[in-house]
Protein backbone atom coordinates (compact mmCIF):
# COMPACT_ATOMS: atom_id res chain seq x y z
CA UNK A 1 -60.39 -98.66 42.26
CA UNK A 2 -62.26 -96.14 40.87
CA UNK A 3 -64.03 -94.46 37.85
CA UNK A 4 -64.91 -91.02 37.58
CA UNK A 5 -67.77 -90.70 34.80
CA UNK A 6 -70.51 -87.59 33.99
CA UNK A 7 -74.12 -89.78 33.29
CA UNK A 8 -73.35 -91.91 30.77
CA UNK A 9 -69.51 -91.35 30.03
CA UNK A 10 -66.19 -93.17 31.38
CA UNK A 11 -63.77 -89.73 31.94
CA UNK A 12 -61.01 -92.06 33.65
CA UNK A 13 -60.15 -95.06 35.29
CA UNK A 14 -57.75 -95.63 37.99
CA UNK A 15 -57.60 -99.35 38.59
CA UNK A 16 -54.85 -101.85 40.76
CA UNK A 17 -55.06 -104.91 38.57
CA UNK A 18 -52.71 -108.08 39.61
CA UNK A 19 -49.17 -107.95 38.29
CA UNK A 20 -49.68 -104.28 37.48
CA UNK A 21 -46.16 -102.81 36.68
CA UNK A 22 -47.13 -99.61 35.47
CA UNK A 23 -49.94 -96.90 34.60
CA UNK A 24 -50.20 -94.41 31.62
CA UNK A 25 -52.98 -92.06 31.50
CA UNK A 26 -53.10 -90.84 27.42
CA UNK A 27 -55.07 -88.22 25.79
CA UNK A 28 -58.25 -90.78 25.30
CA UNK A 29 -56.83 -93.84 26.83
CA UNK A 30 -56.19 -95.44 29.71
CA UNK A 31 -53.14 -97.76 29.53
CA UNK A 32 -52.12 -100.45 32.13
CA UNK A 33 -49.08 -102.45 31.99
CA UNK A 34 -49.12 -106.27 33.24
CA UNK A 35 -45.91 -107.21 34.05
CA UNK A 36 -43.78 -106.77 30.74
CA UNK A 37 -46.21 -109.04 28.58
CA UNK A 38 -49.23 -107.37 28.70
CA UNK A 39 -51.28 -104.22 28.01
CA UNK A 40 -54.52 -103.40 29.06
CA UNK A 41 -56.10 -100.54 27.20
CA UNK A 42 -59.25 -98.68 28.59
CA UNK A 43 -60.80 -96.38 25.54
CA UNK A 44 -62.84 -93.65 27.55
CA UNK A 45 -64.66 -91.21 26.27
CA UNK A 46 -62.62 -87.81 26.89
CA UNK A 47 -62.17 -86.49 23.14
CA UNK A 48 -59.08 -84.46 21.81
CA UNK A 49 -58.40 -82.52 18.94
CA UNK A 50 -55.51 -80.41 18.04
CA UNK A 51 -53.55 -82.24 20.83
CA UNK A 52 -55.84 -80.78 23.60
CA UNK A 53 -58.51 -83.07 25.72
CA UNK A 54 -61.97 -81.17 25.16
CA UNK A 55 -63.72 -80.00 28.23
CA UNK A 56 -66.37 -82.24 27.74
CA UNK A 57 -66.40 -86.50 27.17
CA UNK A 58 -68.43 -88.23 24.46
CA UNK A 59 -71.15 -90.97 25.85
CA UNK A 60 -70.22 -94.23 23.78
CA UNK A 61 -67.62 -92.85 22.29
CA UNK A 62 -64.96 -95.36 24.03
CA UNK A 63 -66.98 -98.31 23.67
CA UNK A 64 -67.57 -97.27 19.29
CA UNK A 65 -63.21 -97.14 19.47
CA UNK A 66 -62.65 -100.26 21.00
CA UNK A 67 -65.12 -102.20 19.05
CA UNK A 68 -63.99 -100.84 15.49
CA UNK A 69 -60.58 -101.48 16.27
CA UNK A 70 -61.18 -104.29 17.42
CA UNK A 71 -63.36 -105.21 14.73
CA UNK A 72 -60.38 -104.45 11.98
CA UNK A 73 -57.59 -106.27 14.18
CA UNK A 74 -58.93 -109.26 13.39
CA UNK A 75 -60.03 -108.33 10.24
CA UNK A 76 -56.20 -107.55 9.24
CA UNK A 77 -53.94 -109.98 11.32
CA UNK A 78 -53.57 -112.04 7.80
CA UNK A 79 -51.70 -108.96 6.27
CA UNK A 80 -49.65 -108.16 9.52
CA UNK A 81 -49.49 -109.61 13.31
CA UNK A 82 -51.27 -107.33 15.63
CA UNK A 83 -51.37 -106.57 19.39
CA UNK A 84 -54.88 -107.97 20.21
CA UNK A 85 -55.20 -110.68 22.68
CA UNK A 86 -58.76 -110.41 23.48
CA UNK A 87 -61.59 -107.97 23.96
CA UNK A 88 -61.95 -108.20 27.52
CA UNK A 89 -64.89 -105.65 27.50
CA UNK A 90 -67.26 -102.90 25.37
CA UNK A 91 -64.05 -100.05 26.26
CA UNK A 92 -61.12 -103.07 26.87
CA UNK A 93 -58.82 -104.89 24.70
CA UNK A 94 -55.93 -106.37 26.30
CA UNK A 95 -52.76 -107.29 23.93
CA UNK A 96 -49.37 -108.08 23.88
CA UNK A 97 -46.59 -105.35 25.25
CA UNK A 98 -44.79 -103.99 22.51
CA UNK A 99 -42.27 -101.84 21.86
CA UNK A 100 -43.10 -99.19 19.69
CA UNK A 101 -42.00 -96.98 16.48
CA UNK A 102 -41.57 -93.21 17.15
CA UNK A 103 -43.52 -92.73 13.81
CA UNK A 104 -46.80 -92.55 12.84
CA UNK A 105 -47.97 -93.84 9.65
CA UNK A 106 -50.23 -91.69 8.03
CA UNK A 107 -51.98 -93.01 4.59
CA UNK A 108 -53.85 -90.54 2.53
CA UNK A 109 -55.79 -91.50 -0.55
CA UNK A 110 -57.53 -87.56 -0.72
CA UNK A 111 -56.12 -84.00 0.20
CA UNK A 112 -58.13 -83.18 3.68
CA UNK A 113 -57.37 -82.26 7.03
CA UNK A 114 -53.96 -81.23 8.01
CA UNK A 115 -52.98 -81.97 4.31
CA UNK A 116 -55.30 -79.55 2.39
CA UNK A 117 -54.48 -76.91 5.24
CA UNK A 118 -50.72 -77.17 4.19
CA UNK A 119 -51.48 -77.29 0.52
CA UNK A 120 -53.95 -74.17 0.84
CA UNK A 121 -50.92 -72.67 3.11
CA UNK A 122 -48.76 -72.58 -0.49
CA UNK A 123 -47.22 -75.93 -0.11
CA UNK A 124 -46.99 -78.53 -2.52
CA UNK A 125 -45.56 -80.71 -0.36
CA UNK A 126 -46.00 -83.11 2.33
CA UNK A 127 -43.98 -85.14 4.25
CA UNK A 128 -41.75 -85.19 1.23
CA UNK A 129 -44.27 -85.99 -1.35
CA UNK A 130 -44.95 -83.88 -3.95
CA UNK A 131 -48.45 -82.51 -5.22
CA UNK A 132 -49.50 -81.13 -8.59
CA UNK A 133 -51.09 -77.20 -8.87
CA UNK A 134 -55.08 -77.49 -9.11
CA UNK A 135 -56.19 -79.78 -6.41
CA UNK A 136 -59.44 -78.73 -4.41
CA UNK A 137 -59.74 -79.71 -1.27
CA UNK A 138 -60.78 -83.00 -0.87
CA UNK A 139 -59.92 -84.35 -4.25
CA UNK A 140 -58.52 -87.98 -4.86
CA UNK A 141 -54.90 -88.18 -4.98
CA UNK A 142 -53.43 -89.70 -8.13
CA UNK A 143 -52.79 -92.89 -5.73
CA UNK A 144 -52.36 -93.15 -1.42
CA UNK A 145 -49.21 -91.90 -0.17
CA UNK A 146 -47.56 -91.75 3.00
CA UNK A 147 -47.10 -88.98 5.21
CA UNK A 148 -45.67 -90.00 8.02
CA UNK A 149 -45.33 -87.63 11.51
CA UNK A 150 -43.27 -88.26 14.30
CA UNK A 151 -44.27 -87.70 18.13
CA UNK A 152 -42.69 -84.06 19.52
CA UNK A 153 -41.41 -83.81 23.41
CA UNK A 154 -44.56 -81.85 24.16
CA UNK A 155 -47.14 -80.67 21.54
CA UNK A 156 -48.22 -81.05 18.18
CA UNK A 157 -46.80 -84.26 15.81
CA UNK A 158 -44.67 -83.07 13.82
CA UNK A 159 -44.25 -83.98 10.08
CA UNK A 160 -41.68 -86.10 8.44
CA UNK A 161 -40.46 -87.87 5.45
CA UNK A 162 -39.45 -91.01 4.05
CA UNK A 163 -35.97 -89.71 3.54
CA UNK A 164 -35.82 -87.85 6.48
CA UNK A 165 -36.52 -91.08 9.08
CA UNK A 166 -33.72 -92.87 7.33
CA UNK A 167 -31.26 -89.74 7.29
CA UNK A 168 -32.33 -89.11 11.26
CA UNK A 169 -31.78 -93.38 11.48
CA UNK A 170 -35.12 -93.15 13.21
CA UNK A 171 -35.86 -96.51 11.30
CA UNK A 172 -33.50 -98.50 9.82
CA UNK A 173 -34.43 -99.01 5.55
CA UNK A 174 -35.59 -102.61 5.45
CA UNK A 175 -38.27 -102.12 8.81
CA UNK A 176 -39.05 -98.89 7.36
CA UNK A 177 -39.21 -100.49 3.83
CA UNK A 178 -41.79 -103.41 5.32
CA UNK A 179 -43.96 -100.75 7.37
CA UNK A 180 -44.70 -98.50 4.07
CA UNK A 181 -45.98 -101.73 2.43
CA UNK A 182 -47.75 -102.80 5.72
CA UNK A 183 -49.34 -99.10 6.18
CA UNK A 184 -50.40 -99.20 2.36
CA UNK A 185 -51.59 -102.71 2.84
CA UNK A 186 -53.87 -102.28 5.62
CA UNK A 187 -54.94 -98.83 3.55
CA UNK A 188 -55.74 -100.75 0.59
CA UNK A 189 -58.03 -103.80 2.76
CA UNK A 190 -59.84 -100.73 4.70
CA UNK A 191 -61.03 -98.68 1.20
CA UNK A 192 -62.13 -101.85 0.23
CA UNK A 193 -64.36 -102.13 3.19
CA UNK A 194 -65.10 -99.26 3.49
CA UNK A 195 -66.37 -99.00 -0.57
CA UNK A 196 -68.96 -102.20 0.23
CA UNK A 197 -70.48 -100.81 3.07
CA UNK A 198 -70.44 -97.00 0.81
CA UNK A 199 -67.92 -94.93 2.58
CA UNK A 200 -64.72 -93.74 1.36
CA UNK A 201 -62.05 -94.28 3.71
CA UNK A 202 -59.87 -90.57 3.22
CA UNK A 203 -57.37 -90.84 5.21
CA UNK A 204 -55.89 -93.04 8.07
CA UNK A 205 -52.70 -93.52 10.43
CA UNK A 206 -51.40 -96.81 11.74
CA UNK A 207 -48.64 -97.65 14.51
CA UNK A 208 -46.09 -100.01 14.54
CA UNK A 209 -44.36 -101.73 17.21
CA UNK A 210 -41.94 -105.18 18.16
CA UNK A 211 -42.33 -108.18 20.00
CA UNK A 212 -39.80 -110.77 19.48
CA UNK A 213 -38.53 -108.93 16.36
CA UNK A 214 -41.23 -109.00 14.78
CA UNK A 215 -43.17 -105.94 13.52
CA UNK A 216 -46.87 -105.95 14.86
CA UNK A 217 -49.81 -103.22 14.26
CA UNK A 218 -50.69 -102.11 17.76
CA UNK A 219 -53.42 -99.56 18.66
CA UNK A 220 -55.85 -98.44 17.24
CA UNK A 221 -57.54 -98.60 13.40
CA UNK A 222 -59.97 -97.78 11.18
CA UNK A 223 -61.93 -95.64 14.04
CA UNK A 224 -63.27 -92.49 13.20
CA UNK A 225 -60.41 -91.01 15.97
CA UNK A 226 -57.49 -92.65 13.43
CA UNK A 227 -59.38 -91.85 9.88
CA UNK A 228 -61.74 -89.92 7.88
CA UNK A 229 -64.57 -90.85 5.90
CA UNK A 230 -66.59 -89.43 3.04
CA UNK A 231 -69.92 -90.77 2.36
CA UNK A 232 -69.24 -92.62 -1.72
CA UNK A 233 -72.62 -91.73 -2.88
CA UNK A 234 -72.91 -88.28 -2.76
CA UNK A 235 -68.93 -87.46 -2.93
CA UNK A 236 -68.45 -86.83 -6.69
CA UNK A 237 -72.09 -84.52 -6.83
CA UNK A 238 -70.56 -82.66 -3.28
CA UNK A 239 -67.05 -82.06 -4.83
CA UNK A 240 -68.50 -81.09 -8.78
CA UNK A 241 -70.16 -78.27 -6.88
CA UNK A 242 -67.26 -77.22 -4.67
CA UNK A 243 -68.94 -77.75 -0.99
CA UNK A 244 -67.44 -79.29 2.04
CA UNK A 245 -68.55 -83.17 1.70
CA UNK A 246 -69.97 -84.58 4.80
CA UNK A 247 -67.92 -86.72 6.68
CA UNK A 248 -67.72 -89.29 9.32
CA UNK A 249 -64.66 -88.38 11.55
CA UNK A 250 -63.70 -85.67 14.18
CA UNK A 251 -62.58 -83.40 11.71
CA UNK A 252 -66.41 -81.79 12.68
CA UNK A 253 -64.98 -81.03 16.01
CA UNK A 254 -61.99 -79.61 14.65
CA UNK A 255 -63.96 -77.10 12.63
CA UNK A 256 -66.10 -76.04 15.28
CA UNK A 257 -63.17 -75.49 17.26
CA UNK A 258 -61.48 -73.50 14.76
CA UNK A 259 -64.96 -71.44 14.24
CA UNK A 260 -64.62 -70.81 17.99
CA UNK A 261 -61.24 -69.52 18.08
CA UNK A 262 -59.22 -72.58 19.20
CA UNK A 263 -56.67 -74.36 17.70
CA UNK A 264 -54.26 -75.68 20.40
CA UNK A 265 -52.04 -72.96 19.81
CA UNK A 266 -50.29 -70.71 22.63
CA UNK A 267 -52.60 -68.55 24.85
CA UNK A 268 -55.91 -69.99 23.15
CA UNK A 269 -58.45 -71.11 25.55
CA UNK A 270 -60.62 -74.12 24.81
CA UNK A 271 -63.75 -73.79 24.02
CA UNK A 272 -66.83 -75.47 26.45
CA UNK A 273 -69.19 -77.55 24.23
CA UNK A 274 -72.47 -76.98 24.29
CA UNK A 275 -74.60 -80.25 25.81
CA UNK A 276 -76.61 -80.50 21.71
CA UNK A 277 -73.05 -80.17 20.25
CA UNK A 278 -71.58 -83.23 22.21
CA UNK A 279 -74.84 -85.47 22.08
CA UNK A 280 -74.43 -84.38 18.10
CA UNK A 281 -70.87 -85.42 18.43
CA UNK A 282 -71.66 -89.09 20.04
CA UNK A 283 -74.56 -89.81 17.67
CA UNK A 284 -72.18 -89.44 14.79
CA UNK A 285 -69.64 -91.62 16.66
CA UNK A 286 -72.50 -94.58 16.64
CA UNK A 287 -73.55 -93.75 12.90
CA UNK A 288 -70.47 -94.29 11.63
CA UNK A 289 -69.86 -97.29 13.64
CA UNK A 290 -73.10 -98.83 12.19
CA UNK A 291 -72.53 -97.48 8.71
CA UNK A 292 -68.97 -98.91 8.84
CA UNK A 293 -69.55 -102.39 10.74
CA UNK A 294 -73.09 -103.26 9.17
CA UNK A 295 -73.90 -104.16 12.19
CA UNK A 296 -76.58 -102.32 15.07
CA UNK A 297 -74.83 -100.64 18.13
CA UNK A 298 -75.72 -101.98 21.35
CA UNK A 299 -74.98 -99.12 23.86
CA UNK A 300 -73.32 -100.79 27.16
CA UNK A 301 -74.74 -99.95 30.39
CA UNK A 302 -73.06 -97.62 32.79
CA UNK A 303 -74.71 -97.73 35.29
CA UNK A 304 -71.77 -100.67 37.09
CA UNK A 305 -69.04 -99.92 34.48
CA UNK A 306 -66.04 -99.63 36.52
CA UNK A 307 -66.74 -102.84 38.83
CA UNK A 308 -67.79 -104.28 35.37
CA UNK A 309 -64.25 -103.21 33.83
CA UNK A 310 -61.94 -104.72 36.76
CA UNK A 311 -64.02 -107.91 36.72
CA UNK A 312 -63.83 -108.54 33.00
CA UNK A 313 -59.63 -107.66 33.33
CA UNK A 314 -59.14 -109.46 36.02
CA UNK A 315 -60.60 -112.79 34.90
CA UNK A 316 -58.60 -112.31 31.59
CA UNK A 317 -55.62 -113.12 34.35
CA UNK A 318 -56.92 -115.18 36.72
C-alpha cells in the first residue's frame, strides 16, 4: 500500500483492498474493482486538460470532486438511480459496478468551450445540432441541447450525434431516447441550483451505465471538472460589453495552456505550472465548491491520508 503525494496533494494511490479483482489508474482517478459488485473510486488531485495530466496536482482538488458529486448524487437519485453506495472518505465514494455507455452526454445551455471554438472555426453545427449566425461567445442558447462525444482508442473525444449513435447502433433508440431526457433532466435540476445559490450552470456532461438493466448515472456531476459556471450577477453586464465572463471551471487552465503553446496536440510539450498558478488553481476549486454547496470547506488533513483511505475502504467491507 502506498500513496505518493507532493505536501498537501494525493498524486496516486496503489492500494490491495480485500476481494480486489482489478485496478484502473484514469486521468484523475483512481479506480478499484471489488469483485464484480463494487467500485471504489479514489479522486486525486492530478488535473488534465486537453486529454493530457498536467505536470503539476491541485491540493484539495480531489477531496472538492468527490464531495460535489457526491453532494448532487443524492441530490438527483429521485430523477435517475445512480452508482453511489456511500462516501467512504473526503477523496472516496464507493458504488455499484456498472457497465457503462461509450457516450458521453454533454448538455449545453450557452455556446463556450469546445462549442464556441467550433462555431468561431465556421461551424454552425454541433454534434448535429444546428446554430443560428450572430451568436457571441458565451451567449444563451435558445434552449439546452445535447452534444454528445464518444470515447476515441487513444486521444481526444470525439464528437457525435443523435442520429449518428443510432445509425453506428452505438445505443439502441428507446435507451438512447430515456438518456437524452435523463441528461436534460439532471441539466434542468442543476441550473436550478445552481440559479439559488447565483451561478449559472453553462455547460455539463453526464455518464450512463447498467446494472440489472437498468440505466444508472455513474461518475461524476456537477463538479467544476464535468461543468462550467458563470457567475448570474454580473453575466448579462460582462456579455453587453463583449468581455470574457469569469467563470468557475477549468476552462482557466485551458486558456493558460493555450496562451502557453499547448493544446494536447502532436509534438506540443506541456507546459510546467508555476507554484502561484496552481495554488490560484486550487483556491478556485474550493470557491466554487463553497459558492455552489452553501456550505464552508473543511480541508482534510494529509498528513495520514493513505492509511486513512485503506482504513475507511476497508471497513466499508468488513
Amino acid at each position: 500500500m502506498m500513496a505518493q503525494e507532493q505536501e498537501k496533494t494525493l498524486v496516486s494511490t496503489n492500494f490491495f483492498f480485500k476481494d480486489q479483482t482489478a485496478f484502473i489508474r484514469g486521468k484523475v482517478r483512481d479506480v478499484y474493482m471489488i469483485r464484480e459488485e463494487h467500485v471504489v473510486l479514489i479522486a486525486s488531485d492530478r488535473i488534465s486538460a486537453f486529454d493530457h495530466v498536467l505536470t503539476s496536482a491541485i491540493p484539495y482538488k480531489g477531496q472538492v470532486l468527490n464531495q460535489i458529486a457526491s453532494k448532487f448524487l443524492d441530490d438527483t437519485s429521485y430523477i435517475v438511480p445512480n452508482w453511489k453506495i456511500s462516501e467512504a472518505d473526503p477523496h472516496v465514494t464507493i458504488g455499484h459496478r456498472c457497465a457503462p455507455y461509450p457516450v458521453e452526454f454533454v448538455v449545453r445551455g450557452y455556446l463556450a468551450g469546445h462549442a464556441w471554438r467550433e462555431y468561431k472555426s465556421g461551424k454552425r453545427e454541433v454534434c448535429g445540432v444546428k446554430l443560428p449566425d450572430g451568436l457571441k461567445e458565451n451567449d444563451k442558447l435558445s434552449e439546452p441541447i445535447l452534444t454528445p462525444s464518444t470515447k476515441a482508442e487513444s486521444g481526444h473525444d470525439l464528437d457525435i450525434s443523435y442520429e449518428e449513435i443510432l445509425e453506428q447502433k452505438i445505443i439502441k433508440k428507446k435507451e438512447l431516447s430515456q438518456l437524452k431526457d435523463y441528461a436534460l433532466a439532471l441539466y434542468d435540476h442543476g441550473s436550478k441550483h445552481a440559479a439559488k445559490q447565483g451561478l449559472i450552470l453553462v455547460d455539463t456532461k453526464y455518464e450512463f451505465g447498467t446494472k440489472d438493466g437498468k440505466i444508472h448515472l455513474i461518475d461524476e456531476i456537477h463538479t467544476p471538472d464535468s461543468s462550467r459556471y458563470f457567475y448570474a450577477d454580473s453575466y448579462e453586464d460582462i456579455q453587453a460589453k463583449d468581455q470574457q465572463q469569469r467563470q468557475l471551471s477549468k476552462e482557466f487552465v485551458r486558456q493558460w495552456l493555450i496562451g502557453e503553446g499547448f493544446q494536447g496536440k502532436d509534438g506540443q510539450s506541456c507546459p510546467e505550472m508555476p507554484i502561484e498558478f496552481v495554488e490560484t488553481i486550487s483556491q478556485r476549486y474550493i470557491e466554487l465548491y463553497e459558492k455552489l454547496t452553501g456550505e464552508s470547506f473543511v480541508p482534510r488533513d494529509y498528513t495520514n491520508i493513505a492509511t486513512e483511505i485503506e482504513n475507511n475502504v476497508s471497513s466499508c467491507f468488513a
